[in-house]
C-alpha atoms as a PDB file:
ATOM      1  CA  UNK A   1     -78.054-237.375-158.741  1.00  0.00           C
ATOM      2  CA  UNK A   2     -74.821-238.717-160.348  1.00  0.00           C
ATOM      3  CA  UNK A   3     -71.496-238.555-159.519  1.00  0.00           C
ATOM      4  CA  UNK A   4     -68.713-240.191-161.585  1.00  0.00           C
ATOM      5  CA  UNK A   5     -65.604-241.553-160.071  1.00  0.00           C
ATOM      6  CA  UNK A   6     -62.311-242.717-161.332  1.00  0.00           C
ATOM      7  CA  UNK A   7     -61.222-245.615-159.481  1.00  0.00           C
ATOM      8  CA  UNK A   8     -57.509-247.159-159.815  1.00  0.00           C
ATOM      9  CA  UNK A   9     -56.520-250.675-160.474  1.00  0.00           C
ATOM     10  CA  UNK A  10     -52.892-251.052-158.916  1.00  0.00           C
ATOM     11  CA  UNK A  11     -52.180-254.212-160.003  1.00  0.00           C
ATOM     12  CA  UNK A  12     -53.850-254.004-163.452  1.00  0.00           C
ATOM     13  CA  UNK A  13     -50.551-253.891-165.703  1.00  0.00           C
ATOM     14  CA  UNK A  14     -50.969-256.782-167.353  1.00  0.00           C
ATOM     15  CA  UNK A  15     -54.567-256.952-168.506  1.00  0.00           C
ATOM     16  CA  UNK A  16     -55.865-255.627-171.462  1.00  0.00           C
ATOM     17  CA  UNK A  17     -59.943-255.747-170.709  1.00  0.00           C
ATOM     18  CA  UNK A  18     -59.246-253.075-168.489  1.00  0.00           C
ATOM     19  CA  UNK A  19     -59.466-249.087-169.449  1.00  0.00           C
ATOM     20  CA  UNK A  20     -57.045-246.378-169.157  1.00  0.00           C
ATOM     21  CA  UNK A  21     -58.160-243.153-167.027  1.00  0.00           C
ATOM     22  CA  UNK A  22     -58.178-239.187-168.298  1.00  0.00           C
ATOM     23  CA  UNK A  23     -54.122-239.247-167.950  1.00  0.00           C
ATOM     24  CA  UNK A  24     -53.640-242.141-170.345  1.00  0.00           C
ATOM     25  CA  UNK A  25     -51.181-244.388-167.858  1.00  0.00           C
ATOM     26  CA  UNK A  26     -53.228-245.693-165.366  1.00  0.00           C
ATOM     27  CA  UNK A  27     -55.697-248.818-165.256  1.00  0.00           C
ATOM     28  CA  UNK A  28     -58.509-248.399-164.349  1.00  0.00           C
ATOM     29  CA  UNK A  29     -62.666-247.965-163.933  1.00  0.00           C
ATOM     30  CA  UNK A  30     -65.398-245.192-163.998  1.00  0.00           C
ATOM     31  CA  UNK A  31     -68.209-246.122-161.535  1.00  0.00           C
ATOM     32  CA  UNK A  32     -71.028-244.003-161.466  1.00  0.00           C
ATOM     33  CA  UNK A  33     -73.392-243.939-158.330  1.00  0.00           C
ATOM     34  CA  UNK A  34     -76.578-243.167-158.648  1.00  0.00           C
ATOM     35  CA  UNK A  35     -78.660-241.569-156.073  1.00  0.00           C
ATOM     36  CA  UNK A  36     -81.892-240.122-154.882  1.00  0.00           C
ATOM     37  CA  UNK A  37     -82.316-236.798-152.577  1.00  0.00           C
ATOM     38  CA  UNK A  38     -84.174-237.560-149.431  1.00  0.00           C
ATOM     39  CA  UNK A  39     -84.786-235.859-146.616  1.00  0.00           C
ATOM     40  CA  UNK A  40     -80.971-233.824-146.850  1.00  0.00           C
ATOM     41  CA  UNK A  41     -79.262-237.009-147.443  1.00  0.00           C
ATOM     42  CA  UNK A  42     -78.742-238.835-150.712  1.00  0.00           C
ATOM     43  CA  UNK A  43     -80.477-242.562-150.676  1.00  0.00           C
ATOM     44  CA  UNK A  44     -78.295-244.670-153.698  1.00  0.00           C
ATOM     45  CA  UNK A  45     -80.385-246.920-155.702  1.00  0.00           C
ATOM     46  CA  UNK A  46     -77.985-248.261-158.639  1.00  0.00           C
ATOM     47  CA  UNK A  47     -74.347-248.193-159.720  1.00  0.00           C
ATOM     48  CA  UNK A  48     -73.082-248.415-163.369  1.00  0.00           C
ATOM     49  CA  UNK A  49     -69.446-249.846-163.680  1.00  0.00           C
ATOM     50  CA  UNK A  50     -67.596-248.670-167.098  1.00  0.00           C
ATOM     51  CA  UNK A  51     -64.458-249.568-168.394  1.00  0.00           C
ATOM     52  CA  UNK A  52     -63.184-247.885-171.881  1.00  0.00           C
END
């Protein structure tokens, strides 16, 4: 199981390394959690970090 977050920078404005989000103003990250079903509740194993 996946589930893809935006996540804000607010006081990102003056670097460049870091990516815009889907309404092209703000700074910011993706992270993407990844998980395993167990037993009704979801067990995360690894998270992937991606800025564009």
């Amino acid at each position: 199981m996946g589930d893809p977050t935006e996540i804000e920078r607010l006081r990102a404005k003056h670097t460049d390394y870091m990516g815009l989000l889907k309404d092209g103003k703000t700074r910011g990250f993706w992270l993407l959690p990844l998980a395993i079903p167990f037993r009704g509740r979801a067990i995360p194993f690894s998270f992937i970090c991606y800025s564009a």
